[in-house]
Protein backbone atom coordinates (compact mmCIF):
# COMPACT_ATOMS: atom_id res chain seq x y z
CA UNK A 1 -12.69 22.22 -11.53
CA UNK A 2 -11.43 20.70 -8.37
CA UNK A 3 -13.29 17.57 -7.02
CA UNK A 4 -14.22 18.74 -3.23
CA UNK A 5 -13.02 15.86 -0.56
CA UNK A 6 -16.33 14.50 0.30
CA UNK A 7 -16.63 12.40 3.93
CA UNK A 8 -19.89 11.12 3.37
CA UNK A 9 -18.81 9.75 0.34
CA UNK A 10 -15.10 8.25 1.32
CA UNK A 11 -17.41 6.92 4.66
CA UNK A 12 -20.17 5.08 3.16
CA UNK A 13 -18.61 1.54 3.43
CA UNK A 14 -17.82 2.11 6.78
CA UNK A 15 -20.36 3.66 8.25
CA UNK A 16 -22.57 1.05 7.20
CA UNK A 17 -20.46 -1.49 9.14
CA UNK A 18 -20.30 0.76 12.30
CA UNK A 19 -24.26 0.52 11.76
CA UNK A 20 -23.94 -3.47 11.84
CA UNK A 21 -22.04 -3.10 15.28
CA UNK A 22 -18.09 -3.14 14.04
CA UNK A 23 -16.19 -1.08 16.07
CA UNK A 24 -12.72 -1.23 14.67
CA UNK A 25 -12.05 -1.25 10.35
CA UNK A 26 -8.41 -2.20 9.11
CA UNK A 27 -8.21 -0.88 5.74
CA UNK A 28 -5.30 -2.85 3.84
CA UNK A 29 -3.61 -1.90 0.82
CA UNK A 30 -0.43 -2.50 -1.52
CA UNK A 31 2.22 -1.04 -3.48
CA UNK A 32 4.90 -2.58 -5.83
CA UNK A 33 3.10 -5.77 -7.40
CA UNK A 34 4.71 -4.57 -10.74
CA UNK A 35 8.39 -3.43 -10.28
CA UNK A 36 10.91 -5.61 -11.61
CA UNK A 37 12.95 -4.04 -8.60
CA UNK A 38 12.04 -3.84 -4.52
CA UNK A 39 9.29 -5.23 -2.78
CA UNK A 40 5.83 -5.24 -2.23
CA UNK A 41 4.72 -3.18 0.42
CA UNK A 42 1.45 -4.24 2.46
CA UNK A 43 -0.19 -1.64 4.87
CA UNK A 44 -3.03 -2.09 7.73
CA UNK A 45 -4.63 0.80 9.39
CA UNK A 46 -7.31 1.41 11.80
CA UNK A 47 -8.38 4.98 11.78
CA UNK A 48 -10.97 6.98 13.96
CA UNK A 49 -14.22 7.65 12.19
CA UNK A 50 -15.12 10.28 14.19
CA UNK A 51 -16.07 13.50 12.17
CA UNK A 52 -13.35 15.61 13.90
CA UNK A 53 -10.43 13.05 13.56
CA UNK A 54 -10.81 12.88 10.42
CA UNK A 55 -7.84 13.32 7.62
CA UNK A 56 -8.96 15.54 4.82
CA UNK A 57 -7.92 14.27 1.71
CA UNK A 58 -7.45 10.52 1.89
CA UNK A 59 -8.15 8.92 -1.54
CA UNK A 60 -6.55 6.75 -3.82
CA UNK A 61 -2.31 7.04 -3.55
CA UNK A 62 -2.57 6.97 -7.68
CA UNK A 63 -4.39 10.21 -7.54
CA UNK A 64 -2.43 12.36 -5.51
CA UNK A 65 1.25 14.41 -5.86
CA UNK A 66 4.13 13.06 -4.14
CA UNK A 67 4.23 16.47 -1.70
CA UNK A 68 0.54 15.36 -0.77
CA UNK A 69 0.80 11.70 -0.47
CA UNK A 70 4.02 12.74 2.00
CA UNK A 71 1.98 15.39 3.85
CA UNK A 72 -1.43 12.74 4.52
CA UNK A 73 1.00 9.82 5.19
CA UNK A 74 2.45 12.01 8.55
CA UNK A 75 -1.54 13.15 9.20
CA UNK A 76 -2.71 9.42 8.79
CA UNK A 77 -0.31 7.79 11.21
CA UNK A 78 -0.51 10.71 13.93
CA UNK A 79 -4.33 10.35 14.01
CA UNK A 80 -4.25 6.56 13.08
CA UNK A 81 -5.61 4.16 16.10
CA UNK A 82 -2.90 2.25 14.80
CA UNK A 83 -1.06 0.65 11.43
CA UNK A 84 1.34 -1.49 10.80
CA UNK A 85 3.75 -2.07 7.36
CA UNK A 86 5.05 -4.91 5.84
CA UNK A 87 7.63 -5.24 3.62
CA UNK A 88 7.78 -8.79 1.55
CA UNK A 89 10.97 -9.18 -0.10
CA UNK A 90 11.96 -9.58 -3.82
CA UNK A 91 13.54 -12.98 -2.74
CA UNK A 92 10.41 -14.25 -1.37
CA UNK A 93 8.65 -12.74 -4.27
CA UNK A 94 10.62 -15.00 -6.46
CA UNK A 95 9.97 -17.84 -3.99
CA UNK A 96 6.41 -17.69 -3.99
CA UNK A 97 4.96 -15.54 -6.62
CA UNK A 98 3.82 -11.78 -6.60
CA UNK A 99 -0.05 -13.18 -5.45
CA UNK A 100 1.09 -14.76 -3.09
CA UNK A 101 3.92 -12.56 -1.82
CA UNK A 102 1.14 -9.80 -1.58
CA UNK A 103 -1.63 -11.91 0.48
CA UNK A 104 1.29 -13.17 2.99
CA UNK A 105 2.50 -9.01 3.61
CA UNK A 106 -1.56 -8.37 4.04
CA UNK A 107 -1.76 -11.30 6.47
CA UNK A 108 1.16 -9.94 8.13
CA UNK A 109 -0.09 -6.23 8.68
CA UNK A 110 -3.31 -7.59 10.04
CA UNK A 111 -2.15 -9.82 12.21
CA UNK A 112 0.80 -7.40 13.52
CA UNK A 113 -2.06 -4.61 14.28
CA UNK A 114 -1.90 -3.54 18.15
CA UNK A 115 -5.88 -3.77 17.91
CA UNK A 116 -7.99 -6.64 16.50
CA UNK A 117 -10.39 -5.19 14.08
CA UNK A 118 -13.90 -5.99 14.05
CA UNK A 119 -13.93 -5.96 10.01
CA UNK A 120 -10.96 -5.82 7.25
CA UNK A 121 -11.22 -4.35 4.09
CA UNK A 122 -9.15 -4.65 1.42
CA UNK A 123 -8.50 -3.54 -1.87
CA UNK A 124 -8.98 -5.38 -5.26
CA UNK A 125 -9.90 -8.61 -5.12
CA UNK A 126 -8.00 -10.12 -2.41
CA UNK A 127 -8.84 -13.29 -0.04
CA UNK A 128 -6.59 -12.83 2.62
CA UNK A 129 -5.88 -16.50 5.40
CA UNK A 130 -7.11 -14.49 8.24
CA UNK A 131 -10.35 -15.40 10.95
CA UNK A 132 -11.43 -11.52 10.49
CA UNK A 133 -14.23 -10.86 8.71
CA UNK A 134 -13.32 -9.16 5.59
CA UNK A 135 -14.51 -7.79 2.25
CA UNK A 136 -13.12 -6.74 -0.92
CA UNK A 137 -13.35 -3.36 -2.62
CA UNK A 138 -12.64 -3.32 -6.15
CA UNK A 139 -11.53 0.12 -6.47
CA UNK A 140 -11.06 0.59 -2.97
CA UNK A 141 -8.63 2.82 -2.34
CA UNK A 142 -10.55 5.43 -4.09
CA UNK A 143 -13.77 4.18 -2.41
CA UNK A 144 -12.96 3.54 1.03
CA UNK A 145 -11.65 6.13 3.73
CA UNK A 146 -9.66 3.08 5.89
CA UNK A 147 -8.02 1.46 2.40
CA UNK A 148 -7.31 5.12 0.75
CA UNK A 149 -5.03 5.46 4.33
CA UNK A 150 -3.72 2.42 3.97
CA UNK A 151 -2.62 3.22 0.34
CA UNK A 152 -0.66 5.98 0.76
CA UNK A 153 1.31 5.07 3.91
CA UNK A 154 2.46 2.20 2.02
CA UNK A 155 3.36 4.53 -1.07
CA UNK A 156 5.06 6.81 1.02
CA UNK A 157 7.28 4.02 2.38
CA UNK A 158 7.96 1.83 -0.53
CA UNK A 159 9.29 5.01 -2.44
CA UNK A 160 11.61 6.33 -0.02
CA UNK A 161 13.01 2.59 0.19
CA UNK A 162 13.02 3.16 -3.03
CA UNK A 163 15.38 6.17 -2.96
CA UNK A 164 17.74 4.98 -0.60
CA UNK A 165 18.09 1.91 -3.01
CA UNK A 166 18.98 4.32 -5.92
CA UNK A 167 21.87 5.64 -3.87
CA UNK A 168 23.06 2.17 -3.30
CA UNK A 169 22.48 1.40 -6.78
CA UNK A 170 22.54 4.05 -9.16
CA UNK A 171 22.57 2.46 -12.88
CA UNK A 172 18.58 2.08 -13.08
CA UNK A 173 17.35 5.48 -12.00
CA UNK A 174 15.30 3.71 -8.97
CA UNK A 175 14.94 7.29 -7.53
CA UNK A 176 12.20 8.18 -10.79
CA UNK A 177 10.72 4.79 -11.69
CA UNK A 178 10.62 3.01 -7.80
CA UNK A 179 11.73 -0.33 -9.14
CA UNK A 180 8.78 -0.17 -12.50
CA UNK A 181 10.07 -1.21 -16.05
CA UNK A 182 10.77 2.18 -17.54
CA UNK A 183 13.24 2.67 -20.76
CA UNK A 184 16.08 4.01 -18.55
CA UNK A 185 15.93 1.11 -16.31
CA UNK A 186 15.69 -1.58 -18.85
CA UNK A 187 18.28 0.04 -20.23
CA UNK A 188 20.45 -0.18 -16.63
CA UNK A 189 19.86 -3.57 -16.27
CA UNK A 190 21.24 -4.47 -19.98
CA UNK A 191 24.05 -2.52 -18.91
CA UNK A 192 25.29 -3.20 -15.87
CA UNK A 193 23.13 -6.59 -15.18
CA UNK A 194 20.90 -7.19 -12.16
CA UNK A 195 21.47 -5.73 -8.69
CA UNK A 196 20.21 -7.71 -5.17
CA UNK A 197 16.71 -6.44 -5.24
CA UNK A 198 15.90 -7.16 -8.32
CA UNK A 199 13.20 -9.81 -8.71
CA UNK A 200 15.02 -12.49 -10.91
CA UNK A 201 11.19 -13.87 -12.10
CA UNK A 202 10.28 -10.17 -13.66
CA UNK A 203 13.72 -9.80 -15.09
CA UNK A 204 14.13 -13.14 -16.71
CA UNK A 205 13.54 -11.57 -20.01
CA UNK A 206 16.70 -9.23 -19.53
């Protein structure tokens, strides 16, 4: 049986802030901490918590079919107060290390937001360098409406980068495994070697 999308239930967290006197919630969320390929992809959103601005169906990027994740990333930034994306590179990734690659793209979308939010949550169990007053979700992107958002734009985004890379590069089948270790793109890379977005501190085993 399907799981009916339940507001009060995606709301609670923040609805209880709006009750404290916050105004304006960034949810922040990534994608691609795992790939050997690409990079990670941070997202910040501010979204309207009005009942009839709402987008039915935000939840957890994991959950949800490509089609959908593609039809509530177009509903989320149309309705979104605003968000901002960050890409942090593979280079950098290698510079710095996937943690820390992933708390500098957070920083980023935060602090690249046309409005200052009140309150940021993220997912996980993130600390992220920023004045804002924030909190961390474990689970959030399942939990909280603002995060959930925030999850699938940045899905959305990091696989069609993704795709175009798999045109550039077509031995590691980037278009079905978005950069992650799979067999066929293990397999590429003893082949045909590393391309330029690989990250050379995941692959040193190849």
């Amino acid at each position: 049986m399907k799981k009916i999308w339940n507001a009060d239930e995606k709301l609670k967290i923040e609805r209880a802030l709006l009750q404290k006197g916050a105004r304006y919630i960034a949810g922040v969320d990534e994608v691609g901490r795992g790939p050997l390929a690409g990079p990670v992809v941070c997202a910040a959103v501010i979204m309207p918590l009005d009942a009839a601005s709402l987008v039915e169906g935000v939840d957890d990027s994991k959950k949800l079919s490509a089609k959908k994740r593609e039809e509530l990333s177009e509903k989320i930034k149309n309705a979104a107060l605003c968000y901002k994306i960050v890409e942090i590179d593979e280079k950098t990734i290698d510079e710095i290390n996937i943690l820390e690659a992933t708390k500098l793209g957070m920083k980023r979308a935060i602090e690249e937001l046309a409005i200052t939010p009140d309150k940021v949550l993220t997912d996980g169990n993130m600390t992220i360098d920023t004045p804002i007053p924030q909190r961390s979700v474990v689970g959030g992107d399942a939990l909280s409406y603002s995060i959930g958002a925030a999850s699938i734009i940045a899905k959305v985004y990091r696989d069609a980068l993704m795709d175009t890379y798999a045109e550039k590069y077509p031995h590691y089948a980037f278009e079905k495994n978005k950069g992650y270790g799979t067999a066929a793109h293990i397999q590429g890379i003893k082949e045909h070697g590393l391309c330029p977005v690989h990250r050379k501190t995941f692959t040193k085993n190849f």
